[in-house]
Protein backbone atom coordinates (compact mmCIF):
# COMPACT_ATOMS: atom_id res chain seq x y z
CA UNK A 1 114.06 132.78 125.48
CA UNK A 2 114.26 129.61 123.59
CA UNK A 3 111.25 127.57 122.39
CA UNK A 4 110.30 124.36 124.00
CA UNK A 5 109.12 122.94 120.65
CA UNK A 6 106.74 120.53 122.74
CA UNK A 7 104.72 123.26 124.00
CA UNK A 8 104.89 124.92 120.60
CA UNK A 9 102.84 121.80 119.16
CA UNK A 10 101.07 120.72 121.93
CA UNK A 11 102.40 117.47 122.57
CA UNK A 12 103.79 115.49 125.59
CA UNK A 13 107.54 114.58 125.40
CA UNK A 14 106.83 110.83 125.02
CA UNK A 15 104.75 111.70 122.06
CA UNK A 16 104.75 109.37 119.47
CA UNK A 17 105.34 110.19 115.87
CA UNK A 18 101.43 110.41 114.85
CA UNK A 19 100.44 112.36 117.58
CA UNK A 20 103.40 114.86 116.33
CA UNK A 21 102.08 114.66 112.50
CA UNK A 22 98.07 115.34 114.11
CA UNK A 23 99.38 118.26 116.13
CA UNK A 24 101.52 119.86 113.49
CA UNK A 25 98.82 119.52 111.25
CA UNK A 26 95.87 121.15 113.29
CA UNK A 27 98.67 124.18 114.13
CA UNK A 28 99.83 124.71 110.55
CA UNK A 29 96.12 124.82 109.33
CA UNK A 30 95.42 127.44 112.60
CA UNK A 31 98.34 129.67 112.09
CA UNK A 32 98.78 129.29 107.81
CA UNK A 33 99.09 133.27 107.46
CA UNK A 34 96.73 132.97 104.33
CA UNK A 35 94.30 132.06 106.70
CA UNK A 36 95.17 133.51 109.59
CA UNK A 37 95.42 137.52 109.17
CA UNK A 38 96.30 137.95 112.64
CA UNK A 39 100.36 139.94 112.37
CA UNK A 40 101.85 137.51 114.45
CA UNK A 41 100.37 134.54 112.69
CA UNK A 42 103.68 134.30 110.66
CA UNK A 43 106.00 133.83 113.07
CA UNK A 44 103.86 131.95 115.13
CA UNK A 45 103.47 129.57 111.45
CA UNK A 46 107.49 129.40 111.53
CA UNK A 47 107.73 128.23 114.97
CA UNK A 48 105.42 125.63 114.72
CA UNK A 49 107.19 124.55 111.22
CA UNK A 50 110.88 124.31 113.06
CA UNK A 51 109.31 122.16 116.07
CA UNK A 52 107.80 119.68 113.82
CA UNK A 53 110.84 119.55 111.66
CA UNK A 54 113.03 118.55 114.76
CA UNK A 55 110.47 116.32 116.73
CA UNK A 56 109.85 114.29 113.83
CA UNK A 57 113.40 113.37 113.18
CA UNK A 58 114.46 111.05 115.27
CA UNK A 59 117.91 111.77 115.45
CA UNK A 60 117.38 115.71 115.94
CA UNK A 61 114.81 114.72 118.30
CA UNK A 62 117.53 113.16 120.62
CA UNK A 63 119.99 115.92 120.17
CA UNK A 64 116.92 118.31 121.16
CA UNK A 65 116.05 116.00 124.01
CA UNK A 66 119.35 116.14 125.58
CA UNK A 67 120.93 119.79 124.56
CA UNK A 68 117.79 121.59 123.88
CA UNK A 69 117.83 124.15 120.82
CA UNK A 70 121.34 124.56 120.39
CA UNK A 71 121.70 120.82 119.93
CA UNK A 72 120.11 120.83 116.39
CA UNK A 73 122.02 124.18 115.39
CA UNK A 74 118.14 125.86 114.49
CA UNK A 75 117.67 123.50 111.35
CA UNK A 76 114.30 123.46 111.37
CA UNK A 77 112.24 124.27 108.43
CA UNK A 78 112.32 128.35 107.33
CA UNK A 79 109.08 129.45 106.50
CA UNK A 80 110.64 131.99 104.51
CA UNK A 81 112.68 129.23 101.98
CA UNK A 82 109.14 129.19 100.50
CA UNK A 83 109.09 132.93 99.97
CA UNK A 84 105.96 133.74 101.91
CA UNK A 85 102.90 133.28 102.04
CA UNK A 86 102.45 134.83 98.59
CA UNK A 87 103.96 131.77 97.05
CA UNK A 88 101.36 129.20 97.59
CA UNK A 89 98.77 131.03 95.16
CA UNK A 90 95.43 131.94 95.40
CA UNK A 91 94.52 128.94 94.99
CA UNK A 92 95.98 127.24 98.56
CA UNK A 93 94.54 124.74 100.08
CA UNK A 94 95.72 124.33 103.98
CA UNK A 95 95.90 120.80 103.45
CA UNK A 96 98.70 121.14 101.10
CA UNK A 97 100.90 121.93 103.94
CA UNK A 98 100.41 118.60 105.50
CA UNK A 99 100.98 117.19 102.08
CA UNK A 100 104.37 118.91 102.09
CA UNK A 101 105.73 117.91 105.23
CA UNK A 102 104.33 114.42 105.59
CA UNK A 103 104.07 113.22 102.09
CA UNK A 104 106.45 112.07 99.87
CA UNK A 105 110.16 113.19 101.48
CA UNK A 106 108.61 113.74 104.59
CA UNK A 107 110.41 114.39 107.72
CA UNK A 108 108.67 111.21 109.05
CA UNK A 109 110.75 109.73 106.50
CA UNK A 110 113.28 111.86 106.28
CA UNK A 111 113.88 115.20 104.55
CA UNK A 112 111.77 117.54 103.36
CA UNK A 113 112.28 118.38 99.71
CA UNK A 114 110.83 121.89 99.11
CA UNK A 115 108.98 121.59 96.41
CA UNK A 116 105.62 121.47 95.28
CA UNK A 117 104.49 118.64 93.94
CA UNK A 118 102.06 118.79 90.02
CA UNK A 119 98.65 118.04 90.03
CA UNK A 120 97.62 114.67 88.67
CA UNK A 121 96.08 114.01 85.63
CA UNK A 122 92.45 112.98 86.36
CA UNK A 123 91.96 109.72 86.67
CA UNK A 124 89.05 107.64 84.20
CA UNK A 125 85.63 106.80 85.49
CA UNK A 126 84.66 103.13 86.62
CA UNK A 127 82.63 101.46 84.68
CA UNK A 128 79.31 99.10 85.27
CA UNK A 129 78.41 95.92 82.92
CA UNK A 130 75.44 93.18 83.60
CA UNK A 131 76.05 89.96 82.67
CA UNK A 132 73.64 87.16 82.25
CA UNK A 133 74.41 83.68 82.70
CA UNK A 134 73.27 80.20 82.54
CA UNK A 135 73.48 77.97 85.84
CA UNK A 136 75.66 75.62 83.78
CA UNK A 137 78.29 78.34 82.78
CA UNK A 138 77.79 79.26 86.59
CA UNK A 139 78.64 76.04 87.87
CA UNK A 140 81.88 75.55 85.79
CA UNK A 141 83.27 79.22 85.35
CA UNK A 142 83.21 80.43 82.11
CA UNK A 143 85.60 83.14 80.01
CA UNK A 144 83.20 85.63 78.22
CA UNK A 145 84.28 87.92 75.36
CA UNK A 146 81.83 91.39 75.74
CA UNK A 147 81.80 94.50 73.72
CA UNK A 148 81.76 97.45 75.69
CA UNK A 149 81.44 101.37 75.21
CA UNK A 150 84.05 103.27 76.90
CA UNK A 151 87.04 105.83 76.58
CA UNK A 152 90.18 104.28 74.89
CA UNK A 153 93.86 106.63 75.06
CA UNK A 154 94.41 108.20 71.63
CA UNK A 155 96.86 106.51 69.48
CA UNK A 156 97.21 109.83 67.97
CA UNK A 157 99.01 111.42 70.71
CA UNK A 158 99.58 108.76 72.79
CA UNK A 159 97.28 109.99 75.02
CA UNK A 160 99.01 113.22 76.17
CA UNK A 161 96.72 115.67 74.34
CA UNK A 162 99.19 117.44 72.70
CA UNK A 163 99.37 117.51 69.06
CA UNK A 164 102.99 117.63 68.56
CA UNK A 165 104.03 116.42 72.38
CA UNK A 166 105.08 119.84 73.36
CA UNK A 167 105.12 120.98 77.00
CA UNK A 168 102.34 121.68 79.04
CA UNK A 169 102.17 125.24 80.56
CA UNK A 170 101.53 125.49 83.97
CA UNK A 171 97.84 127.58 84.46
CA UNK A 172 98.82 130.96 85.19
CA UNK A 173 95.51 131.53 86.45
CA UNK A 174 95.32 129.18 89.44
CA UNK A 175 98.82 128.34 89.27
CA UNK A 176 98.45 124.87 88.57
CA UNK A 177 96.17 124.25 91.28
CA UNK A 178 93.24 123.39 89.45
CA UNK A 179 91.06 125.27 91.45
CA UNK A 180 90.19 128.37 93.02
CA UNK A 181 89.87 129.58 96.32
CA UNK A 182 88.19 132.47 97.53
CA UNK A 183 87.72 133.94 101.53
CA UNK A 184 85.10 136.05 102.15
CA UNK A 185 85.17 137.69 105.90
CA UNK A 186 81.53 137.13 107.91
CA UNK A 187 79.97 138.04 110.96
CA UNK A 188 80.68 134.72 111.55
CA UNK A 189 84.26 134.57 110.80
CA UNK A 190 86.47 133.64 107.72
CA UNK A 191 84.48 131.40 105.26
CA UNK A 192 86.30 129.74 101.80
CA UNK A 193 84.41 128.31 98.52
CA UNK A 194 86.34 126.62 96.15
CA UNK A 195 85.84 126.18 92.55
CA UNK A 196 87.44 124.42 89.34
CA UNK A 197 89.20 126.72 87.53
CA UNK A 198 87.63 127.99 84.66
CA UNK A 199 90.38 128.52 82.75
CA UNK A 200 91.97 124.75 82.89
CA UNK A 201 88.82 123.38 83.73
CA UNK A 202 90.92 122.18 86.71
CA UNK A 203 93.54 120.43 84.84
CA UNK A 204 96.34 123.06 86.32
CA UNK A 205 98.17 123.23 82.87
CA UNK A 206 97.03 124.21 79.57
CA UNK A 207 98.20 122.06 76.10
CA UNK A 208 99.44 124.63 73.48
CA UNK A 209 98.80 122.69 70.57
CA UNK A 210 95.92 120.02 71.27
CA UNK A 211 95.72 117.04 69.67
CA UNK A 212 93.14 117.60 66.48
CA UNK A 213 91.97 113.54 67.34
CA UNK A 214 90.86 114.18 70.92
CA UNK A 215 90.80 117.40 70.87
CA UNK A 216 93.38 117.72 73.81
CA UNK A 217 91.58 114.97 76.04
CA UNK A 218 94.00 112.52 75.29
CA UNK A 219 90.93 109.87 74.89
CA UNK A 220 88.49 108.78 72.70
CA UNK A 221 85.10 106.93 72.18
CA UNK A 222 85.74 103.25 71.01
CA UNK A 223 83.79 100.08 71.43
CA UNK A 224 85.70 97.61 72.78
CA UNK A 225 86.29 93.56 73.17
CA UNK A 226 87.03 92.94 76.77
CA UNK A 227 87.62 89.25 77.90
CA UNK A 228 85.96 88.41 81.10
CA UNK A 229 86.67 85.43 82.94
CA UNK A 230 83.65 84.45 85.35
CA UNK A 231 84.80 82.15 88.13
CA UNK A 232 82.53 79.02 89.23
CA UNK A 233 80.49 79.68 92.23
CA UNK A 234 79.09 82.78 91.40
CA UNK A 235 75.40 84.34 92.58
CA UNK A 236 73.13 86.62 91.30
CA UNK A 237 74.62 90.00 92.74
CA UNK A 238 77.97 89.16 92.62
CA UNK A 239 80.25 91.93 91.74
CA UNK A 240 83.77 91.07 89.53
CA UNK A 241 86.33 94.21 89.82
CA UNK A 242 88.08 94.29 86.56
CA UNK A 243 91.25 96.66 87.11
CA UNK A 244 92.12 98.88 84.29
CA UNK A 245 89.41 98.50 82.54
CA UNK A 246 87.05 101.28 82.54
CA UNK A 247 87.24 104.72 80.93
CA UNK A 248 90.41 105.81 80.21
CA UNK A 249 91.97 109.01 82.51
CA UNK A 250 92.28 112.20 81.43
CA UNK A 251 95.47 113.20 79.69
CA UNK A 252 97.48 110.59 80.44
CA UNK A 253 95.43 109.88 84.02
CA UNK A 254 94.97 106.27 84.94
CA UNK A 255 92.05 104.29 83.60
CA UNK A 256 89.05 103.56 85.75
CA UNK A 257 87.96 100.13 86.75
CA UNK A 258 85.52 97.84 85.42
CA UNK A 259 82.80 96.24 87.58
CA UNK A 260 81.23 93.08 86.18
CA UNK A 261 77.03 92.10 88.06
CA UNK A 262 76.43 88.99 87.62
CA UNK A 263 72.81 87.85 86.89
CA UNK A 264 71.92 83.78 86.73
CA UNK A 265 68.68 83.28 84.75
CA UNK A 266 66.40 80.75 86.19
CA UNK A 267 67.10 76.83 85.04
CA UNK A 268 63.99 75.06 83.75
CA UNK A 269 64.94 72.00 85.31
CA UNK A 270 67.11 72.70 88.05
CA UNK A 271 66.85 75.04 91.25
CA UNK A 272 69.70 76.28 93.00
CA UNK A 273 70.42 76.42 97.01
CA UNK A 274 73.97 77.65 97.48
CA UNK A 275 76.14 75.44 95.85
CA UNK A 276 73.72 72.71 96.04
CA UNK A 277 71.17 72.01 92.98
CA UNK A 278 67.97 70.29 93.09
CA UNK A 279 65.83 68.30 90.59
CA UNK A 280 63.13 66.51 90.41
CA UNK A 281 62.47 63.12 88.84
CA UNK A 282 59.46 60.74 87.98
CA UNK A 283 59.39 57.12 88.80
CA UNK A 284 56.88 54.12 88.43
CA UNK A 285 54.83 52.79 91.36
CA UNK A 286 56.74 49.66 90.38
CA UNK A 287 60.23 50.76 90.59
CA UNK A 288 59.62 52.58 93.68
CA UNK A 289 58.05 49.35 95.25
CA UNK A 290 61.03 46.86 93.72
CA UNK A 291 63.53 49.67 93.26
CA UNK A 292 65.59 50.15 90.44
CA UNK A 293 68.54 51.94 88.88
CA UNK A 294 67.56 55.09 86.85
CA UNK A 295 69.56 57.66 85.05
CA UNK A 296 68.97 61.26 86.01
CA UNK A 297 69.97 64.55 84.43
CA UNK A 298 73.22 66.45 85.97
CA UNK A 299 74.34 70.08 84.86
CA UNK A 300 76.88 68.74 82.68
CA UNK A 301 75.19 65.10 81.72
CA UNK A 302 73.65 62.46 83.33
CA UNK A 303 74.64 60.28 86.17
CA UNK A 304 73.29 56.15 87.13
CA UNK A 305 70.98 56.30 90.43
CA UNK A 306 70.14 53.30 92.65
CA UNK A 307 66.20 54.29 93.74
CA UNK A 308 66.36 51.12 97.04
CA UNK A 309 62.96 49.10 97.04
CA UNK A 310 60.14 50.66 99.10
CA UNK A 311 60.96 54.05 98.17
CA UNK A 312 58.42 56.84 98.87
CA UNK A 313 57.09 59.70 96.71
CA UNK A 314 59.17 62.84 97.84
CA UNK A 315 62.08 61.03 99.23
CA UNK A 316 64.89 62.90 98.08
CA UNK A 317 68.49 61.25 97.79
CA UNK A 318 71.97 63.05 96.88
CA UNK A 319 74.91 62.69 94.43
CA UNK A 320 78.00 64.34 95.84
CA UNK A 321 80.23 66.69 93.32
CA UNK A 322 77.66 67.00 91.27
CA UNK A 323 76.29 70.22 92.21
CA UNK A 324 78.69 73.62 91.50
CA UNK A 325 81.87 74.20 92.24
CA UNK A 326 82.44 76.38 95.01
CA UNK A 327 83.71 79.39 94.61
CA UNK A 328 86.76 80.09 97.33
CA UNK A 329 87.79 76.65 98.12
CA UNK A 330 88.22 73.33 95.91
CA UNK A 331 85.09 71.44 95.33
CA UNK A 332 81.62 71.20 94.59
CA UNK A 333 78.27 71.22 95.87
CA UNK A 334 75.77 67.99 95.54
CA UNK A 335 73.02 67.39 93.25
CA UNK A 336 69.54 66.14 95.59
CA UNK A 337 67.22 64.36 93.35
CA UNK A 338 63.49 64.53 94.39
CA UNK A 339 61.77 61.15 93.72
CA UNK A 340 58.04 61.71 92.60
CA UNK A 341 55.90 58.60 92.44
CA UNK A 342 53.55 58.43 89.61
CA UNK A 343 50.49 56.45 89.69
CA UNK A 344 49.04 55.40 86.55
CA UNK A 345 45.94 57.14 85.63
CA UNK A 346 44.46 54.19 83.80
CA UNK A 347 44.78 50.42 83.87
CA UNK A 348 44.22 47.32 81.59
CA UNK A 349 41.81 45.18 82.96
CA UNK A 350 44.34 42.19 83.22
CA UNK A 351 46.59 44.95 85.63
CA UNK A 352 43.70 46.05 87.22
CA UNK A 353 43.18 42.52 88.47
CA UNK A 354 46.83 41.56 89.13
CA UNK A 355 46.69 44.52 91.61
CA UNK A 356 43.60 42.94 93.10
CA UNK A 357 45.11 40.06 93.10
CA UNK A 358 48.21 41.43 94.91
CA UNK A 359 45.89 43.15 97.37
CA UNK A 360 44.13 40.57 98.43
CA UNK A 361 47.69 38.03 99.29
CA UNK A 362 48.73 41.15 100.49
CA UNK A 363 45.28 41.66 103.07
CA UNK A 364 44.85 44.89 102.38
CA UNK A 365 41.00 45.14 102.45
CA UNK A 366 40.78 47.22 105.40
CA UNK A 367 38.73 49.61 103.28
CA UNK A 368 36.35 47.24 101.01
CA UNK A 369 34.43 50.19 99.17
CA UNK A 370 38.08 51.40 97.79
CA UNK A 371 39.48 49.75 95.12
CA UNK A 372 43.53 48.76 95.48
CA UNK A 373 43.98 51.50 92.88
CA UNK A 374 42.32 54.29 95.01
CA UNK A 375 44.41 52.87 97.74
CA UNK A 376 47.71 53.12 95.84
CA UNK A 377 47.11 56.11 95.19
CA UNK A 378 46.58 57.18 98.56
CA UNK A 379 49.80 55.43 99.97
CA UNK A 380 51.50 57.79 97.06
């Protein structure tokens, strides 16, 4: 009797292409025979292999779909092609089927291409680097030049590991698996532990003839100049991901990444709010009662600033743009300038009595025992 593939994976007919890939998936890893001992696990393994094969095509999923089996001429995938179960080595991992089918030439994409595909080289680590900066470099964005420690590719062997660029053998130990697998049978069923391999130290090759530089790492300890550019905006915490830029990989692998924390030391003048700065600035009794113009600090100068007549300690006025630029969008936060009113500590006896003087054509004697001074003071 012929197979209804469907059935065989588990799926509806309308099934969609990922529901296929989940259920072929969840099958292969049930049925694998180096998992599954039982002595129809292998043909049970092939059948679900040839459904998938079909249903995941979509033009042999049409031909199935209207003349059954004998519409696709029994092209599906031969578990056998691979030679057995033997083939996949002791060190198989029932993943790898999935990686087979739907990875690379997959029949989700078309054609399934046999083979096995290498182990990669081991990629680098990331890297971490703090960085203090000033709330002026902060507020413009700054380029930084920074010596770090990390793993550079040797020159010698351009990072292969090999001394004279011969070959790599494939480990005959784990068969380029890079790991090893063992199943041990428990009361409580089949249980696997998986290890590096010892002899590759999970590489899956060995180098004949290492390089006597890196002694077949294909890296090597350097300090190096790496130029950072630190956009404006920036806050304490931020994190910059450099790409490339961390320890080289092993053997060839790609490099890790770099990632830049930012730290902004505090400003002895200024004090940040977002992208909004704040300072504060003395003025006279006088120039806050007549007003005046007065030049304040920024972060990258100093600006003019009209303090109106009448003006009351702690009244706090703004200069747009002159804060930091913001860091996502075009530009820049405001600078708020605290006015503090100072009262003169001592007097001359000649201002002493012009402020009397002033008092009194002002009436202000509503408290006789206090002096216009004290009262200033008070109003300040």
């Amino acid at each position: 009797m012929a197979n209804d593939y469907y059935e065989t994976l588990g799926v509806a007919r309308d099934a969609s292409k990922e529901e296929i890939k989940k259920a072929y998936k969840k099958k292969a890893k049930l049925f694998h025979p180096d998992i599954n001992k039982d002595k129809d696990a292998s043909a049970k393994f092939k059948e679900i292999n040839e459904a998938a094969s079909v249903l995941a095509d979509e033009k042999k999923k049409a031909q199935y779909d209207r003349f059954g089996e004998s519409g696709v001429n029994g092209q599906g995938f031969n578990y056998e092609d691979f030679g057995g179960a033997s083939n996949f080595g002791s060190g198989f991992d029932p993943g790898d089927i999935f990686d087979a089918f739907f990875g690379g030439q997959n029949p989700f994409g078309g054609g399934f291409s046999g083979q096995r595909r290498g182990r990669r080289s081991k990629k680098g680590s990331d890297l971490r680097f703090d960085m203090q900066l000033t709330l002026e470099e902060v507020a413009e964005g700054v380029e930084k030049t920074v010596t770090i420690p990390r793993l550079v590719r040797c020159e010698k062997c351009s990072g292969s590991g090999s001394k004279d660029n011969s070959s790599k053998n494939m480990c005959g130990t784990c068969n380029g698996s890079g790991s090893m697998t063992q199943t041990r049978r428990t009361a409580f069923g089949l249980f696997q532990t998986t290890s590096t391999c010892s002899t590759c130290k999970g590489e899956g090759h060995i180098i004949k003839n290492p390089c006597v530089s890196c002694k077949g790492e294909g890296r090597q300890n350097e300090k190096s100049k790496v130029k950072i550019n630190i956009p404006s905006g920036v806050e304490t915490g931020t994190r910059l991901r450099l790409s490339s830029e961390g320890d080289a990989g092993h053997t060839g692998g790609s490099a890790g990444d770099l990632y830049v924390i930012v730290h902004v030391k505090d400003h002895h003048v200024f004090e940040r709010e977002g992208d909004d700065i704040y300072i504060e600035v003395p003025i006279s009794y006088t120039q806050a009662a007549l007003g005046d113009v007065i030049e304040v600090r920024t972060l990258t100068g100093t600006a003019k600033l009209k303090v109106p007549p009448g003006t009351q300690t702690n009244t706090i006025m703004q200069i747009k743009g002159k804060g930091i630029k913001h860091l996502n969008y075009h530009g820049r936060g405001a600078q708020n300038i605290r006015l503090i009113v100072q009262v003169p500590t001592k007097l001359s006896k000649k201002q002493k009595k012009l402020l009397e003087d002033f008092a009194k054509e002002s009436g202000d004697d509503s408290e006789p025992n206090k002096s216009f001074f004290e009262k200033l003071k008070d109003k300040f």
